[in-house]
C-alpha atoms as a PDB file:
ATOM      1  CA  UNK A   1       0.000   0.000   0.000  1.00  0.00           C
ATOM      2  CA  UNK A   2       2.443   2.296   0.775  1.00  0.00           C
ATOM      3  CA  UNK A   3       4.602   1.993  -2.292  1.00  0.00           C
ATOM      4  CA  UNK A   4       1.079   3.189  -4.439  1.00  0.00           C
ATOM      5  CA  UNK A   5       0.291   5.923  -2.042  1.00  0.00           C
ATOM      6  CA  UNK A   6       4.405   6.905  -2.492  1.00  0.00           C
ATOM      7  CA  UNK A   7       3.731   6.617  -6.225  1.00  0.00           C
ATOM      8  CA  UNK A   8       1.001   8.421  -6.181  1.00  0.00           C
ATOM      9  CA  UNK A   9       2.388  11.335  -4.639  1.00  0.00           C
ATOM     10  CA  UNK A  10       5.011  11.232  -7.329  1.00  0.00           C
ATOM     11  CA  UNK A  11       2.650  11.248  -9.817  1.00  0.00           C
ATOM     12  CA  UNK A  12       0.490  14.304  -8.127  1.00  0.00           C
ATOM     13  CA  UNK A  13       4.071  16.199  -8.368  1.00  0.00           C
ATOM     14  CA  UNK A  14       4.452  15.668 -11.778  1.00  0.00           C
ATOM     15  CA  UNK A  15       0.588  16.269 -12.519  1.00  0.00           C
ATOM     16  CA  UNK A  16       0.480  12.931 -14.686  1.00  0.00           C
ATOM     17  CA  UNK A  17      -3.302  12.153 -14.552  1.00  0.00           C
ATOM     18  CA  UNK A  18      -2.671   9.137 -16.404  1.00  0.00           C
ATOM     19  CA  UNK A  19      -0.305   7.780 -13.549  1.00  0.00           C
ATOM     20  CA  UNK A  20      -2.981   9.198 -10.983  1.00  0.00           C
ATOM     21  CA  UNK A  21      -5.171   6.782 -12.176  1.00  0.00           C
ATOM     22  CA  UNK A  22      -3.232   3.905 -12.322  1.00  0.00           C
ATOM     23  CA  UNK A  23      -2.416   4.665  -8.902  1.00  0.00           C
ATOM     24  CA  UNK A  24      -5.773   5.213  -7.680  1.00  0.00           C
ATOM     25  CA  UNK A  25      -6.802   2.109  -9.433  1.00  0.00           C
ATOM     26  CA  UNK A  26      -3.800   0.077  -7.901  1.00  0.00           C
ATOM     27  CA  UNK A  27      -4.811   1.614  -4.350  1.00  0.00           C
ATOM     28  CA  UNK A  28      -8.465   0.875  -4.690  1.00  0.00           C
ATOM     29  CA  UNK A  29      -7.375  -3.055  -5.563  1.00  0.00           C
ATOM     30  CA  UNK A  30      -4.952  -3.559  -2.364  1.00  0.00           C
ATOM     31  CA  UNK A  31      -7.963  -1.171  -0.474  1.00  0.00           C
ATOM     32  CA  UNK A  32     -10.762  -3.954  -1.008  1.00  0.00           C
ATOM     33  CA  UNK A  33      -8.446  -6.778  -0.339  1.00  0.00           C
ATOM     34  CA  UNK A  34      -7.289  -5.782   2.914  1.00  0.00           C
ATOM     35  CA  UNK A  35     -11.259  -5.104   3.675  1.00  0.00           C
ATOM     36  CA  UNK A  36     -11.494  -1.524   3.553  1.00  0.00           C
ATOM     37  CA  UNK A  37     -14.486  -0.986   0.751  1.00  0.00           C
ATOM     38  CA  UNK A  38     -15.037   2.495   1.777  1.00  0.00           C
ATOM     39  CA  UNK A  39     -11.420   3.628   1.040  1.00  0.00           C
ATOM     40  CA  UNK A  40     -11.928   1.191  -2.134  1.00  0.00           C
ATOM     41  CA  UNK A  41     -14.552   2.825  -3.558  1.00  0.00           C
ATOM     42  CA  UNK A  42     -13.251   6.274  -2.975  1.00  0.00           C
ATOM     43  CA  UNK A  43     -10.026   5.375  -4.598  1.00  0.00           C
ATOM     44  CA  UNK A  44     -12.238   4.188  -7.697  1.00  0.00           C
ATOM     45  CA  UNK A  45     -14.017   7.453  -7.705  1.00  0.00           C
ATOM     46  CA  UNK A  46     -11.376   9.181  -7.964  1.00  0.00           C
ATOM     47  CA  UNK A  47      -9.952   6.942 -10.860  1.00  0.00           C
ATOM     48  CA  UNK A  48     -13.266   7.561 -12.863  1.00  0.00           C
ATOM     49  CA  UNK A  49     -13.223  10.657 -12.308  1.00  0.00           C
ATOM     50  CA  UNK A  50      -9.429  11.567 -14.175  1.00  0.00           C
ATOM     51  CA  UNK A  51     -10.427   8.561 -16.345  1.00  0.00           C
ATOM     52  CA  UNK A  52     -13.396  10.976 -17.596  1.00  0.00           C
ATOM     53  CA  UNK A  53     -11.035  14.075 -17.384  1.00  0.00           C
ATOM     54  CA  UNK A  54      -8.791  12.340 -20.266  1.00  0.00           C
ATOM     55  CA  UNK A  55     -11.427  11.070 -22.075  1.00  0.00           C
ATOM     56  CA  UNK A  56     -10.515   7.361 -21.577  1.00  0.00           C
ATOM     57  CA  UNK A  57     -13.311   5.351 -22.301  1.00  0.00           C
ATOM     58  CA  UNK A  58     -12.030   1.993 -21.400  1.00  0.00           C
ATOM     59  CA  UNK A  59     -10.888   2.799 -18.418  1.00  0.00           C
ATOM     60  CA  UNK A  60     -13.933   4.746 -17.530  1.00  0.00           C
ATOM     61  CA  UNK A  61     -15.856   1.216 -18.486  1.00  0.00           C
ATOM     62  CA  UNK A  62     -13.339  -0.132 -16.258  1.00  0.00           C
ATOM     63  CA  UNK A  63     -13.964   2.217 -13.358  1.00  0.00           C
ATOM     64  CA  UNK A  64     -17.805   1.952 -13.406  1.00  0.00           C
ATOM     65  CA  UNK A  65     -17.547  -2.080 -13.781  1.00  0.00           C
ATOM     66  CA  UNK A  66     -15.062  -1.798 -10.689  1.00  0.00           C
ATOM     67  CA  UNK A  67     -17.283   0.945  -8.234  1.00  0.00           C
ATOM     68  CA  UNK A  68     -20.414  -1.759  -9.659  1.00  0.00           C
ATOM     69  CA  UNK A  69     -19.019  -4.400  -7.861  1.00  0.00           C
ATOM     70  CA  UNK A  70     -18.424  -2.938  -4.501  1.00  0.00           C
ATOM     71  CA  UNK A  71     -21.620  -1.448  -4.602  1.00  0.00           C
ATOM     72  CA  UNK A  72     -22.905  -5.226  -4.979  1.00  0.00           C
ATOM     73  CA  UNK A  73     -20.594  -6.761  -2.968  1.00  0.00           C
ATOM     74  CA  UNK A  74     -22.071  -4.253   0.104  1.00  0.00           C
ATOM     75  CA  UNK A  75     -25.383  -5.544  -1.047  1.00  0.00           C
ATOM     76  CA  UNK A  76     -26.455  -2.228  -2.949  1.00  0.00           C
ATOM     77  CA  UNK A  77     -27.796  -3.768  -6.105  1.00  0.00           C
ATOM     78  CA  UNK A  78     -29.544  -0.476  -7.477  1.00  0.00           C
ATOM     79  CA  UNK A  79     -26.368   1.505  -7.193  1.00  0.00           C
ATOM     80  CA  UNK A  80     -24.265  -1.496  -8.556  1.00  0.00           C
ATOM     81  CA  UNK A  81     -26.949  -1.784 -11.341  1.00  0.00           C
ATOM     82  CA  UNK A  82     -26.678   2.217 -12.501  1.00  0.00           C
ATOM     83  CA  UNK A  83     -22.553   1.538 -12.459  1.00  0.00           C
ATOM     84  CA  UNK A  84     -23.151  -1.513 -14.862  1.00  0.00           C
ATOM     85  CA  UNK A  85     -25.736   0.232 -17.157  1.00  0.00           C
ATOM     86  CA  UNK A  86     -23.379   2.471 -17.690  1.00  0.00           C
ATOM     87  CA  UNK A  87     -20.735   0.116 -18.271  1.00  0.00           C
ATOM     88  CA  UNK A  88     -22.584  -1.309 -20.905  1.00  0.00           C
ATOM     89  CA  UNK A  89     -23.389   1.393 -22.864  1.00  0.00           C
ATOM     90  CA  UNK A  90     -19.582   2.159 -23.329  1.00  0.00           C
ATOM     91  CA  UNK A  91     -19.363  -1.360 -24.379  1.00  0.00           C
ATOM     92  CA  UNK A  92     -21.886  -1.473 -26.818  1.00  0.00           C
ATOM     93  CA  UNK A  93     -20.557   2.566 -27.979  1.00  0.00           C
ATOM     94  CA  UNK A  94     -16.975   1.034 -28.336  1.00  0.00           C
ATOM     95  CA  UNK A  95     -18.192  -2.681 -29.757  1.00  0.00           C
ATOM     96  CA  UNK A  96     -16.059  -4.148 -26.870  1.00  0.00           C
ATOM     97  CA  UNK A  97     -17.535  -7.484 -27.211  1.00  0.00           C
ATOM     98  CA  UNK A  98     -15.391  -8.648 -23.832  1.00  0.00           C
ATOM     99  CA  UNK A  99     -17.002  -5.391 -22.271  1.00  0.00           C
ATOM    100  CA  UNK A 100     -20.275  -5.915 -22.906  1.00  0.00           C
ATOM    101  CA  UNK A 101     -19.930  -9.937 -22.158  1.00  0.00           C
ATOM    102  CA  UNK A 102     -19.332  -9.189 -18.490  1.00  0.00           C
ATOM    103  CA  UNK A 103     -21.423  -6.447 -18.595  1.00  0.00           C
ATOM    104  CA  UNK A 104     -24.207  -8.458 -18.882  1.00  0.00           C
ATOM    105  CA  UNK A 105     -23.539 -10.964 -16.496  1.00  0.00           C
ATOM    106  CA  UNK A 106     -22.520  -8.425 -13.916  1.00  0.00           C
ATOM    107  CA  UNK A 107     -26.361  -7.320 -13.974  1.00  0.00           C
ATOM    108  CA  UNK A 108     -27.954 -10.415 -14.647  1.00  0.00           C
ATOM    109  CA  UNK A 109     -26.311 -11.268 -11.522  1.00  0.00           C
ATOM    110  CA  UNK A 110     -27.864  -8.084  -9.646  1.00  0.00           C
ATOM    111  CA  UNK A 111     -31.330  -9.335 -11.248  1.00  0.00           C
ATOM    112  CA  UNK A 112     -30.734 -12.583  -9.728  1.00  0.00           C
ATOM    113  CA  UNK A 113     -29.863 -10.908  -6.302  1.00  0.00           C
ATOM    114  CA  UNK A 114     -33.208  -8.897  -6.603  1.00  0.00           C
ATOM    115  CA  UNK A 115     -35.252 -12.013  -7.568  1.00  0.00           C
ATOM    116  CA  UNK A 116     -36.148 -11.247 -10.791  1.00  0.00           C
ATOM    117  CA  UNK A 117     -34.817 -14.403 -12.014  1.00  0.00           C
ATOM    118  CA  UNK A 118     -36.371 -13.785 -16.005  1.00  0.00           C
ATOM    119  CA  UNK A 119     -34.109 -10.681 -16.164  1.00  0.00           C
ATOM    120  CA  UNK A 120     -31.106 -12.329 -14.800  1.00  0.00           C
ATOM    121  CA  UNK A 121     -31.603 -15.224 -17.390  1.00  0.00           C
ATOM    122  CA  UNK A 122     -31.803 -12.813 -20.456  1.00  0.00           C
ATOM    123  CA  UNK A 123     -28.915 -11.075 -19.080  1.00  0.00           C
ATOM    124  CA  UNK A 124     -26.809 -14.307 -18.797  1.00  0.00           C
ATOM    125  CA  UNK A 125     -27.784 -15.986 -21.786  1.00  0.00           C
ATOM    126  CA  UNK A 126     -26.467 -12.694 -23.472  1.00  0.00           C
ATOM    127  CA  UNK A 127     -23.224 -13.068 -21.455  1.00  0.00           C
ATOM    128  CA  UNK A 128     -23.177 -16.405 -21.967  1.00  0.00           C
ATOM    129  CA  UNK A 129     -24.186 -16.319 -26.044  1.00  0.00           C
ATOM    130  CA  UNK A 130     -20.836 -13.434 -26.532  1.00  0.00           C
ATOM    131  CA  UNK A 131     -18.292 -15.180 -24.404  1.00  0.00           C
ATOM    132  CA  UNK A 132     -19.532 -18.522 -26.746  1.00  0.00           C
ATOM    133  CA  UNK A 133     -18.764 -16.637 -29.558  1.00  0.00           C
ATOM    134  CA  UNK A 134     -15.355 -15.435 -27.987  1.00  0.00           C
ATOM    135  CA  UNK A 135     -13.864 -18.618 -27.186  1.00  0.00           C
ATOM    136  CA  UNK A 136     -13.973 -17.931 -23.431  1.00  0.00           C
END
């Protein structure tokens, strides 16, 4: 942890909001792993946010997929489900066909969670139909 808060520093010297983020990014990882979500998800938002800045849309995909699955994993399936939406529709916008694969099964799984097991199923069965097609 310390050597990405140290690096991070280094990279808020030299005003590299590319390294910010990967920083951020790196900090929010080791943050959820050591069970701190809060600091986790703040590190994310932070990520998105620079990730925005520069225009990045993979790694703003990336970002939303990321904050989605904290906000699931703390049992907030709305929130997680407005993170994925969004996730999506850079997916579909950039024809990321990896993107959009777990996409979908990142909200079929909040359907499932919620109990609305015919939403979950299309949701899958589109996950399941793309990663088919790409060999995974």
């Amino acid at each position: 942890m310390e050597f990405h808060l140290n690096a991070l520093k280094i990279w808020n010297a030299l005003n590299d909001k590319r390294g910010q983020m990967t920083s951020y990014n790196n900090l929010s990882v080791l943050s959820d792993l050591i069970g701190n979500p809060k600091n986790s998800l703040e590190y994310y938002e932070n990520s998105l946010k620079l990730a925005r800045e520069l225009n990045y849309e993979e790694d703003i995909a990336i970002a939303l997929s990321n904050i989605g699955v904290l906000h699931f994993k703390e049992g907030r399936y709305e929130e997680a489900l407005k993170y994925y939406e969004e996730d999506l529709e850079i997916g579909l916008t950039l024809g990321s066909e990896g993107g959009m694969a777990t996409s979908y099964m990142n909200i079929g799984g909040v359907y499932h969670a919620l109990d609305e097991f015919d939403k979950a199923l299309q949701y899958y069965t589109k996950s399941l139909e793309l990663n088919e097609k790409l060999d995974r």
